[in-house]
C-alpha atoms as a PDB file:
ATOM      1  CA  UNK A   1      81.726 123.281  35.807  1.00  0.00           C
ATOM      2  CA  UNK A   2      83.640 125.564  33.635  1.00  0.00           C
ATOM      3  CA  UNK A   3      84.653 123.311  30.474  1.00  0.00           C
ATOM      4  CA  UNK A   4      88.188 124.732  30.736  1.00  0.00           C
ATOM      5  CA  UNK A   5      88.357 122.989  33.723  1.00  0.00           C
ATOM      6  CA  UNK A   6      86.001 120.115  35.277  1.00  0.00           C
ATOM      7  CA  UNK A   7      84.575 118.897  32.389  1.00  0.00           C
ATOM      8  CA  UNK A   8      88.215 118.499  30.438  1.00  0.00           C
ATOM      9  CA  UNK A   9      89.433 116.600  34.083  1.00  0.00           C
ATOM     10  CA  UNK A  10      85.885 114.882  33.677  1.00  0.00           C
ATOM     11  CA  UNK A  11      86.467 113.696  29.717  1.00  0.00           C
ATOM     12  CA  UNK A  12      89.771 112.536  31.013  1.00  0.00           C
ATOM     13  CA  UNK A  13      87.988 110.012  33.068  1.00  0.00           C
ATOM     14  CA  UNK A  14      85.235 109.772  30.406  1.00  0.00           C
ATOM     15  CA  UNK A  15      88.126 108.098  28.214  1.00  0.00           C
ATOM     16  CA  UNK A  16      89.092 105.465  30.862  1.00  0.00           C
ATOM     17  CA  UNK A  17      85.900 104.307  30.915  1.00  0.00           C
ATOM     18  CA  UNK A  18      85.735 103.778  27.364  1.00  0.00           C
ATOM     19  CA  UNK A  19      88.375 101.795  27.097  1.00  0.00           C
ATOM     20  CA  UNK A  20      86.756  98.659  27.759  1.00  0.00           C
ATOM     21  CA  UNK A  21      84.764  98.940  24.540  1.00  0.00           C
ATOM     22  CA  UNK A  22      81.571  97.415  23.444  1.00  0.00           C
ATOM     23  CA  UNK A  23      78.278  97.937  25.966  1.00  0.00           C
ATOM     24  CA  UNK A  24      75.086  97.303  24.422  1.00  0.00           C
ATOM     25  CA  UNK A  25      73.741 100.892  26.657  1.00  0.00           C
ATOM     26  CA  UNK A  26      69.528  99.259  25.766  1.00  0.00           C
ATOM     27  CA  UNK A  27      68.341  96.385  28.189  1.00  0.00           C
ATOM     28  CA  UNK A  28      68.715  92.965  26.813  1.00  0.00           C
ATOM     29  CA  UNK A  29      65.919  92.340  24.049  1.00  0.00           C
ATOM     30  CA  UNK A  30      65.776  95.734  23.370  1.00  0.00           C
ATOM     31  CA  UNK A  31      66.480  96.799  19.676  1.00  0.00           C
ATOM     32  CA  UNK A  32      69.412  98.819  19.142  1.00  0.00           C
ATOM     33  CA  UNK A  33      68.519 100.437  15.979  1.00  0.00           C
ATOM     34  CA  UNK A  34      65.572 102.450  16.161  1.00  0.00           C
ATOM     35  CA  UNK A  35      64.495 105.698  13.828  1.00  0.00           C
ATOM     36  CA  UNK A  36      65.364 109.025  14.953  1.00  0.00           C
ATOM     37  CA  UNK A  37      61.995 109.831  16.535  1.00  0.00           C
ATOM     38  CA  UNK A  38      61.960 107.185  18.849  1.00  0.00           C
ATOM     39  CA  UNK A  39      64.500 108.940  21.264  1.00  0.00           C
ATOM     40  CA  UNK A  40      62.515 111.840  22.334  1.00  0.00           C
ATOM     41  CA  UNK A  41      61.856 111.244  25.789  1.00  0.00           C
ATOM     42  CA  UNK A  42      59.682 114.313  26.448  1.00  0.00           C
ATOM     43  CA  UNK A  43      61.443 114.960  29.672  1.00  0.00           C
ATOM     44  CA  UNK A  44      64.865 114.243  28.573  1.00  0.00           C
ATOM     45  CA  UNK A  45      64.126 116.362  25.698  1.00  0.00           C
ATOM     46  CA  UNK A  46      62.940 119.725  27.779  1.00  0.00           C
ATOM     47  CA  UNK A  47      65.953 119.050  29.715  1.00  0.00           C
ATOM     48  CA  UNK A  48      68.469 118.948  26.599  1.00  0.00           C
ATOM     49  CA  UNK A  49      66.668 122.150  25.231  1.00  0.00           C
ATOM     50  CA  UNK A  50      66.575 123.879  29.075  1.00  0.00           C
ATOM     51  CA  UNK A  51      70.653 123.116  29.334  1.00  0.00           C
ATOM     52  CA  UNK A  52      72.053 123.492  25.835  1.00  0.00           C
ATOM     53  CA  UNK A  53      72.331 126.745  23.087  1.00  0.00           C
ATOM     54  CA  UNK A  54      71.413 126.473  19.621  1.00  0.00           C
ATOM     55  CA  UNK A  55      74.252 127.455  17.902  1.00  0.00           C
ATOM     56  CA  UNK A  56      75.713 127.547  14.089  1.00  0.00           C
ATOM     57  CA  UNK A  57      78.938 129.810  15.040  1.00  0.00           C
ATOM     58  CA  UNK A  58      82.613 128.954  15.759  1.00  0.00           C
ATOM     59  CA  UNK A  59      82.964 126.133  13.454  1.00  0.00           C
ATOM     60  CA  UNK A  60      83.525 125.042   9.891  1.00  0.00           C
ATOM     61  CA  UNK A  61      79.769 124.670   8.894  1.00  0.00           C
ATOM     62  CA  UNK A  62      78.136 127.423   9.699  1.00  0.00           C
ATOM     63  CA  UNK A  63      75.070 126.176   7.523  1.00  0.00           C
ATOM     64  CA  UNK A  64      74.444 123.658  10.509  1.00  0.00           C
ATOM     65  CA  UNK A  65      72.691 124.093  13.579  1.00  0.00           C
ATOM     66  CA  UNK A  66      73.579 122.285  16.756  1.00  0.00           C
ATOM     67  CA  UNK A  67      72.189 122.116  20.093  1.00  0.00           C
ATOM     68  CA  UNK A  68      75.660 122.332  22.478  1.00  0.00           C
ATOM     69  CA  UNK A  69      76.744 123.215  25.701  1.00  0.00           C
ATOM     70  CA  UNK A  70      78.075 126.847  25.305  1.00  0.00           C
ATOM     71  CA  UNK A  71      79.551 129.398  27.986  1.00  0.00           C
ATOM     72  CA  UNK A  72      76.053 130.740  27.959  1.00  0.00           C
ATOM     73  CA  UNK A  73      74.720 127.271  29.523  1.00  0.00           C
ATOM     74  CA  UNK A  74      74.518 127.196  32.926  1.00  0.00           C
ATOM     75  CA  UNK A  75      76.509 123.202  33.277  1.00  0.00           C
ATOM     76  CA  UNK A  76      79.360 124.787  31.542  1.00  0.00           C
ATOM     77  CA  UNK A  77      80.102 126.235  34.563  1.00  0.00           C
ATOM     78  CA  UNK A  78      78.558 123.473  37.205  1.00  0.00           C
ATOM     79  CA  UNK A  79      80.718 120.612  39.040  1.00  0.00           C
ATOM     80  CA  UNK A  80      81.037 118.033  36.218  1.00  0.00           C
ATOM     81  CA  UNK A  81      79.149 115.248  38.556  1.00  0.00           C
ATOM     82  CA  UNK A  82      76.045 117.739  38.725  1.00  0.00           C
ATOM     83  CA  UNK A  83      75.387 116.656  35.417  1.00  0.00           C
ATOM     84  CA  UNK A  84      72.496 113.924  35.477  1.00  0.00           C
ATOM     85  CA  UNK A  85      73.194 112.387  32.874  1.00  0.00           C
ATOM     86  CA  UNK A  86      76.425 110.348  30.805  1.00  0.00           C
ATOM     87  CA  UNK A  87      78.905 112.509  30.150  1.00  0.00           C
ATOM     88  CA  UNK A  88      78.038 115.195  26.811  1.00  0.00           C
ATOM     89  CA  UNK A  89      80.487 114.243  24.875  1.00  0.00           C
ATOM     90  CA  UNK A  90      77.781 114.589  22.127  1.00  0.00           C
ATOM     91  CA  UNK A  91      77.676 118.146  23.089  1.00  0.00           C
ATOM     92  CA  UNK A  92      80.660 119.716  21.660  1.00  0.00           C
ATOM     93  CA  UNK A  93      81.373 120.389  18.168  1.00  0.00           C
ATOM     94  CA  UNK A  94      84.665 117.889  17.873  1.00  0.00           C
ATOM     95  CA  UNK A  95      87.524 119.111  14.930  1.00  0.00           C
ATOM     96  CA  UNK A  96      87.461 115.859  13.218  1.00  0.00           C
ATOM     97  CA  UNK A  97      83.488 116.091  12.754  1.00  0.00           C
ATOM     98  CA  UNK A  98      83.617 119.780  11.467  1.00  0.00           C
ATOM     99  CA  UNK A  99      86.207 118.859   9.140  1.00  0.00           C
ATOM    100  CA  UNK A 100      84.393 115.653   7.705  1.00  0.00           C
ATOM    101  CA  UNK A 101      81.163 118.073   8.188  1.00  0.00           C
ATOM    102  CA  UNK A 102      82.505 120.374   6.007  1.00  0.00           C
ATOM    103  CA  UNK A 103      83.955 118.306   3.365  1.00  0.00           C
ATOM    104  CA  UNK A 104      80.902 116.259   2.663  1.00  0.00           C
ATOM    105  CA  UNK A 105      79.057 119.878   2.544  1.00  0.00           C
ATOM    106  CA  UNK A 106      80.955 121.059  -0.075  1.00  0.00           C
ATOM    107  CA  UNK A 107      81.747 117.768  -2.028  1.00  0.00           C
ATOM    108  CA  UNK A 108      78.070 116.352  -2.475  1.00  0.00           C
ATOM    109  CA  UNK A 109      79.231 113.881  -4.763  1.00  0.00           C
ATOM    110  CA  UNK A 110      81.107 111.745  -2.039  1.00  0.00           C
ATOM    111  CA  UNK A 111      77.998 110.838  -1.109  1.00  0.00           C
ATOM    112  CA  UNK A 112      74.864 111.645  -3.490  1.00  0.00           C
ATOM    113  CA  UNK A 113      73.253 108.571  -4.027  1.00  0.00           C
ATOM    114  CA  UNK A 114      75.182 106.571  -1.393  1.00  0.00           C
ATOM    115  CA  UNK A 115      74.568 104.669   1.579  1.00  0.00           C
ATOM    116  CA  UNK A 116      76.654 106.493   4.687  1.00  0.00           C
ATOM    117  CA  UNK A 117      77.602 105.321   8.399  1.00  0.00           C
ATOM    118  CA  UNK A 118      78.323 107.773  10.657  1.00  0.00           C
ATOM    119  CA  UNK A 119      80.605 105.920  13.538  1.00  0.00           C
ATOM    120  CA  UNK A 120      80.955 107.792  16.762  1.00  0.00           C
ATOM    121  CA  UNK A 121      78.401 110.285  15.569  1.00  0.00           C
ATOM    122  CA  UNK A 122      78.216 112.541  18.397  1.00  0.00           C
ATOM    123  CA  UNK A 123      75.920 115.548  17.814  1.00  0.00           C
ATOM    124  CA  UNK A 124      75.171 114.071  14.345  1.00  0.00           C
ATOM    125  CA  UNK A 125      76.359 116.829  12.439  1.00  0.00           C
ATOM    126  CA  UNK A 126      78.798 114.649  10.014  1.00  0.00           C
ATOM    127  CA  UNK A 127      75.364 112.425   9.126  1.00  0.00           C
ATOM    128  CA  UNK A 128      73.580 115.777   8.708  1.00  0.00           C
ATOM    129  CA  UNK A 129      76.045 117.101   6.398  1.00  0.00           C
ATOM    130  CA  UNK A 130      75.552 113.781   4.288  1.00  0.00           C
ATOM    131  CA  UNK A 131      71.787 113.928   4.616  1.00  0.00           C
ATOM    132  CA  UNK A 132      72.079 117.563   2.602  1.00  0.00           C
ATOM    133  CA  UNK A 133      74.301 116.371   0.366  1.00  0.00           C
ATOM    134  CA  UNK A 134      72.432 113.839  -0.649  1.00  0.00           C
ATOM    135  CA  UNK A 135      72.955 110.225   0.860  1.00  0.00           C
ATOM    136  CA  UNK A 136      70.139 108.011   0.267  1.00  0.00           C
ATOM    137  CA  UNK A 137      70.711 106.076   3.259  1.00  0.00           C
ATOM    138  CA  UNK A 138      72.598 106.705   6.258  1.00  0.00           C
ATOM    139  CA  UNK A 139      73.064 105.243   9.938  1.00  0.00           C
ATOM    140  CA  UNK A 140      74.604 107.191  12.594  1.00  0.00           C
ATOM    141  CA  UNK A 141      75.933 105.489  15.557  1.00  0.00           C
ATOM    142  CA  UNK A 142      77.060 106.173  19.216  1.00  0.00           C
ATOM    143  CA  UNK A 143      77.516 104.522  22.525  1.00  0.00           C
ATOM    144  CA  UNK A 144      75.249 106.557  24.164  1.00  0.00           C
ATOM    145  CA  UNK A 145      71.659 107.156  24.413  1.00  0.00           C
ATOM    146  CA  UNK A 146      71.443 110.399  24.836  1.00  0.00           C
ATOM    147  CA  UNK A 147      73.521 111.613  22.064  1.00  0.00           C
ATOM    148  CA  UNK A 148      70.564 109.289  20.342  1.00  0.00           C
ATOM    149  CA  UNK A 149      68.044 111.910  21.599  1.00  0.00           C
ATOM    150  CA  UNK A 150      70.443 115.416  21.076  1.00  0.00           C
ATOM    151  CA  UNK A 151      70.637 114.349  17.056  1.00  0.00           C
ATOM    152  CA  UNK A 152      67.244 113.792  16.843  1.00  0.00           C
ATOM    153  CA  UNK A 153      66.795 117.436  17.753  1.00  0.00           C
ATOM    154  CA  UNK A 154      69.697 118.558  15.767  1.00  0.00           C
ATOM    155  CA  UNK A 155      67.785 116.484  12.544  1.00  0.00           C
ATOM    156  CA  UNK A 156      64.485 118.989  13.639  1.00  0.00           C
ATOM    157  CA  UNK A 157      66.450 122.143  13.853  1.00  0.00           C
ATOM    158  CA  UNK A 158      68.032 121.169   9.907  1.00  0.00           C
ATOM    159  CA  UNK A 159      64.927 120.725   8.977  1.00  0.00           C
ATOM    160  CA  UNK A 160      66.209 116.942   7.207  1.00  0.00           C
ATOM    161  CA  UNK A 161      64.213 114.053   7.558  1.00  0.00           C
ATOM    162  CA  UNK A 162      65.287 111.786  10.622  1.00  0.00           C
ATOM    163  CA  UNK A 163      67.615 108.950   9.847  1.00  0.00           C
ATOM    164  CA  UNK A 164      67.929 105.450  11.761  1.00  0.00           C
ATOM    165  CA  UNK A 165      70.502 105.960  15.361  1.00  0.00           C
ATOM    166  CA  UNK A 166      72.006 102.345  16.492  1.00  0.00           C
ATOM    167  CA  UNK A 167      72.831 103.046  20.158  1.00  0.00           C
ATOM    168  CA  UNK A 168      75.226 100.357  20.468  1.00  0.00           C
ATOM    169  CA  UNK A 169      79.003  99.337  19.835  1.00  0.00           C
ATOM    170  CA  UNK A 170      79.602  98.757  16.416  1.00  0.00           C
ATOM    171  CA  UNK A 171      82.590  97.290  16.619  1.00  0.00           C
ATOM    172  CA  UNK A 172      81.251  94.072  18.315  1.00  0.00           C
ATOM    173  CA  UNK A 173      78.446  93.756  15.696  1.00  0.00           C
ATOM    174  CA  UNK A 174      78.519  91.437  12.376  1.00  0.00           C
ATOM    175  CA  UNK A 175      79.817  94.063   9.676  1.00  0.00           C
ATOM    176  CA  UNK A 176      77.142  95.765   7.566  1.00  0.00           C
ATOM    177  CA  UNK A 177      77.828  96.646   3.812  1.00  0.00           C
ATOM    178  CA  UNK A 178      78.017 100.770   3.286  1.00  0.00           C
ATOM    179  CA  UNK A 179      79.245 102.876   0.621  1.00  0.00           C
ATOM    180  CA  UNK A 180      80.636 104.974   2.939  1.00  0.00           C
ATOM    181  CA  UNK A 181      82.061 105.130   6.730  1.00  0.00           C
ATOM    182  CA  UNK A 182      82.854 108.425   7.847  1.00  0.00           C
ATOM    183  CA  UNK A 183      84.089 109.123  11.558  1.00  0.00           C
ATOM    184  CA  UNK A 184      85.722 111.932  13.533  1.00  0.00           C
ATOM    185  CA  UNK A 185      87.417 112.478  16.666  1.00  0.00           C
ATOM    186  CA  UNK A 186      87.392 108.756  17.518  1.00  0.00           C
ATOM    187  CA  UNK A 187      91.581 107.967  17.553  1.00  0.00           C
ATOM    188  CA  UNK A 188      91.777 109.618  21.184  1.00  0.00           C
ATOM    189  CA  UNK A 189      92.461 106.063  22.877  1.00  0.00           C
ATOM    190  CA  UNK A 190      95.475 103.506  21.323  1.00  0.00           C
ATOM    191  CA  UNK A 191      93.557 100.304  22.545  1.00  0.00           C
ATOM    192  CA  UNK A 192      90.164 102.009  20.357  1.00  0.00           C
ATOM    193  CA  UNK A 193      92.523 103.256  17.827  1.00  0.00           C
ATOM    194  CA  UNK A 194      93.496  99.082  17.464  1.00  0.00           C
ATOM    195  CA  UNK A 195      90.062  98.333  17.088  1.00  0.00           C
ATOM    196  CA  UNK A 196      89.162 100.463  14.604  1.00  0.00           C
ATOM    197  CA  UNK A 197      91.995  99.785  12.875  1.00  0.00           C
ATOM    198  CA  UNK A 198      91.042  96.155  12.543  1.00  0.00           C
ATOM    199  CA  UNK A 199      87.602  96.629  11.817  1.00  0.00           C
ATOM    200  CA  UNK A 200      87.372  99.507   8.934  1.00  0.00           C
ATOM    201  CA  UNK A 201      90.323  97.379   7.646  1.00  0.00           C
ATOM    202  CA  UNK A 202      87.831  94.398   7.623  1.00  0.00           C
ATOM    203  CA  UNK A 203      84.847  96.696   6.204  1.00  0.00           C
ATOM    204  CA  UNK A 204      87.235  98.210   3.265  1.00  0.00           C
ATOM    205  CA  UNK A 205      88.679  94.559   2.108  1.00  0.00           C
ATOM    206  CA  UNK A 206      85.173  92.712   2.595  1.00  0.00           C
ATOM    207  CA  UNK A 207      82.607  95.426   0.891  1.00  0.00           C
ATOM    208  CA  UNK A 208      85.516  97.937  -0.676  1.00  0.00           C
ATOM    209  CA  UNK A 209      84.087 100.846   1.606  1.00  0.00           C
ATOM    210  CA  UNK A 210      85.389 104.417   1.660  1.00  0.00           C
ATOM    211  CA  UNK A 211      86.457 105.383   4.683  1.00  0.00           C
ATOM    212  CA  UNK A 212      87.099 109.114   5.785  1.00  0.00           C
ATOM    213  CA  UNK A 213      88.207 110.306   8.806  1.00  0.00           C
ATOM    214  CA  UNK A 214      88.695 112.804  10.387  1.00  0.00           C
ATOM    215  CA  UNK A 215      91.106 114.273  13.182  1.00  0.00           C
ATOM    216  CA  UNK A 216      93.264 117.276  14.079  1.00  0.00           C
ATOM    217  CA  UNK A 217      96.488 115.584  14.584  1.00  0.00           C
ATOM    218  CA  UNK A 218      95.783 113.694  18.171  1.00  0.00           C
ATOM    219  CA  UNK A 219      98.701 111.687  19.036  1.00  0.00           C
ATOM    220  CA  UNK A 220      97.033 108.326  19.354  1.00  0.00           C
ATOM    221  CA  UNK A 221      96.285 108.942  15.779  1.00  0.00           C
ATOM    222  CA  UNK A 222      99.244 110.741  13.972  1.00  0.00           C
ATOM    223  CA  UNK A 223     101.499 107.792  15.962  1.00  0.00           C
ATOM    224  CA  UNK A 224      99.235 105.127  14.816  1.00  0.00           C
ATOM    225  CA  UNK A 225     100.635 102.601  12.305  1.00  0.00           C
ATOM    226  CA  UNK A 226      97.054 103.821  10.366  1.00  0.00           C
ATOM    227  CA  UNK A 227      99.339 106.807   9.131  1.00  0.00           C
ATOM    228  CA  UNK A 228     100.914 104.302   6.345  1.00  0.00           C
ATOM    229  CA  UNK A 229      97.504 103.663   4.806  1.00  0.00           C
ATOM    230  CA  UNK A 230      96.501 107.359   4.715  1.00  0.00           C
ATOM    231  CA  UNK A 231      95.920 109.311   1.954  1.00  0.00           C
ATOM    232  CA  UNK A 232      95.280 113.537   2.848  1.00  0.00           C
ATOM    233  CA  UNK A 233      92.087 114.776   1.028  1.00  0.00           C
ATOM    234  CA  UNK A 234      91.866 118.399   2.404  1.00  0.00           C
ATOM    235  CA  UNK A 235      93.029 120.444   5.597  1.00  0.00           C
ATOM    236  CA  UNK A 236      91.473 123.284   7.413  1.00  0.00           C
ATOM    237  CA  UNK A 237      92.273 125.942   9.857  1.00  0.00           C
ATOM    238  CA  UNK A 238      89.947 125.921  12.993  1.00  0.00           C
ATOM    239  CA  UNK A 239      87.918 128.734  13.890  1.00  0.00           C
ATOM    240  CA  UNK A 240      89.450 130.602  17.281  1.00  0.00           C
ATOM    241  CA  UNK A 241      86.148 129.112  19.513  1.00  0.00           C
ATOM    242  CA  UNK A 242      87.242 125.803  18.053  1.00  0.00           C
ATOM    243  CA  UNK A 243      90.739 126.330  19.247  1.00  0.00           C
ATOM    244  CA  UNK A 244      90.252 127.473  22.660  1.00  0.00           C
ATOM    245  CA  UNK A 245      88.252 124.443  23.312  1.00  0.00           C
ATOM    246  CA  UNK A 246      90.644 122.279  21.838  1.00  0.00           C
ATOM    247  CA  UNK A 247      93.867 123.235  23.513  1.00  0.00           C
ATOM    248  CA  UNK A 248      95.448 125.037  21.074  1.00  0.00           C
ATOM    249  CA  UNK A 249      94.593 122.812  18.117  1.00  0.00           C
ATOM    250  CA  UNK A 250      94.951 124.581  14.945  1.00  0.00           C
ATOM    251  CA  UNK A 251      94.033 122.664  11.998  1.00  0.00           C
ATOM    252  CA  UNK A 252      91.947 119.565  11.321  1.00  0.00           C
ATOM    253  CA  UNK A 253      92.114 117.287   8.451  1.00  0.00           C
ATOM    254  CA  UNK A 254      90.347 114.631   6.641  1.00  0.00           C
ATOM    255  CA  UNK A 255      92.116 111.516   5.372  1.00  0.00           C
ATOM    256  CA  UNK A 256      90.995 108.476   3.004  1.00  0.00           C
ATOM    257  CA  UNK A 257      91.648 105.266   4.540  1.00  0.00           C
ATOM    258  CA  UNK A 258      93.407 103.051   1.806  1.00  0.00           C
ATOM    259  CA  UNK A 259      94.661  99.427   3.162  1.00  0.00           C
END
């Protein structure tokens, strides 16, 4: 399953699947929000430490350790269906999070002292970043389960406390108040690209929110009528790993969200 080619066919189907939005991924009853220790499944756990490479190089933040799949991995190169689990998206080190990664890293004062969301947080490295910099609360949050489990290990290998992971849709939920959203990588689909529209929209009028996001010029999101409320806070170049994985992307760039 070399990335270069099953998993980026796979991801293509990944995003079809995702268009149909919000699915609560915990039985009914079950509590979305739980603390970060909660997801370590000991079996789940060896598995994710058997099948992925700890790794702080070929990105913007080379201060953070993440568990990803690498060339080195043996699933990188599998069939894309031999992989027993939902798809990794948490597993690769997206622009738009190293950008916003990076940012917060180096700015601590976006979000000393604040309460942060993380939407779409992937391999948790954008809530990470905020953890070291000083947020006093944060929530990161991702569809899927697993991703629940990989930034719990991710939060062990920083050596930050663990932070609360709501495995769940967001968007469908009643609107929390937050200093902060930050999210990356998440304007790959135009009907999710709507939604998220509407709702930061609703979060920055209701609770006057920052919002930062982040993105390296994806066409669902540089053709998005989102680019009128935009305001560029800082560009970077991509490292060359970063590039190859990205199909030629070069730069990635965070943006305040201003309605």
């Amino acid at each position: 399953m070399a990335l270069s080619l099953g998993w980026k066919a796979h991801c293509g189907l990944l995003l079809q699947a995702m268009r149909s939005g919000g699915v609560l991924l915990f039985p009914c009853g079950r509590c979305p929000w739980r603390g970060a220790g909660s997801f370590l499944d000991p079996e789940i756990k060896a598995f994710l430490e058997e099948n992925t490479e700890v790794t702080s190089s070929g990105s913007l933040t080379p201060e953070i350790q993440l568990r990803l799949l690498t060339p080195r991995c043996k699933f990188w190169w599998e069939r894309a269906d031999l992989w027993p689990h939902s798809d990794p998206y948490w597993a690769i080190y997206w622009p738009g999070g190293q950008a916003l990664s990076r940012y917060l890293l180096d700015n601590p004062d976006v979000v000393r002292g604040k309460s942060v969301l993380d939407l779409g947080s992937g391999c948790g490295a954008t809530a990470i970043a905020a953890k070291m910099s000083g947020a006093s609360r944060i929530l990161a949050n991702d569809i899927d389960p697993i991703a629940g489990m990989a930034i719990t290990l991710n939060c062990e290998l920083n050596r930050v406390n663990p932070f609360p992971i709501l495995i769940q849709n967001i968007l469908n939920l009643e609107q929390d108040k937050w200093d902060l959203v930050v999210l990356g990588d998440m304007f790959y689909d135009e009907n999710l690209a709507d939604s998220l529209y509407q709702w930061l929209k609703k979060c920055f009028w209701t609770y006057r929110t920052r919002v930062l996001i982040g993105d390296p010029g994806r066409p669902q999101f540089s053709g998005h009528s989102i680019q009128h409320h935009l305001h560029k806070v800082v560009e970077y170049s991509l490292l060359e790993p970063t590039r190859q994985e990205n199909s030629g992307l070069t730069t990635s760039t965070v943006w305040d969200f201003q309605p």
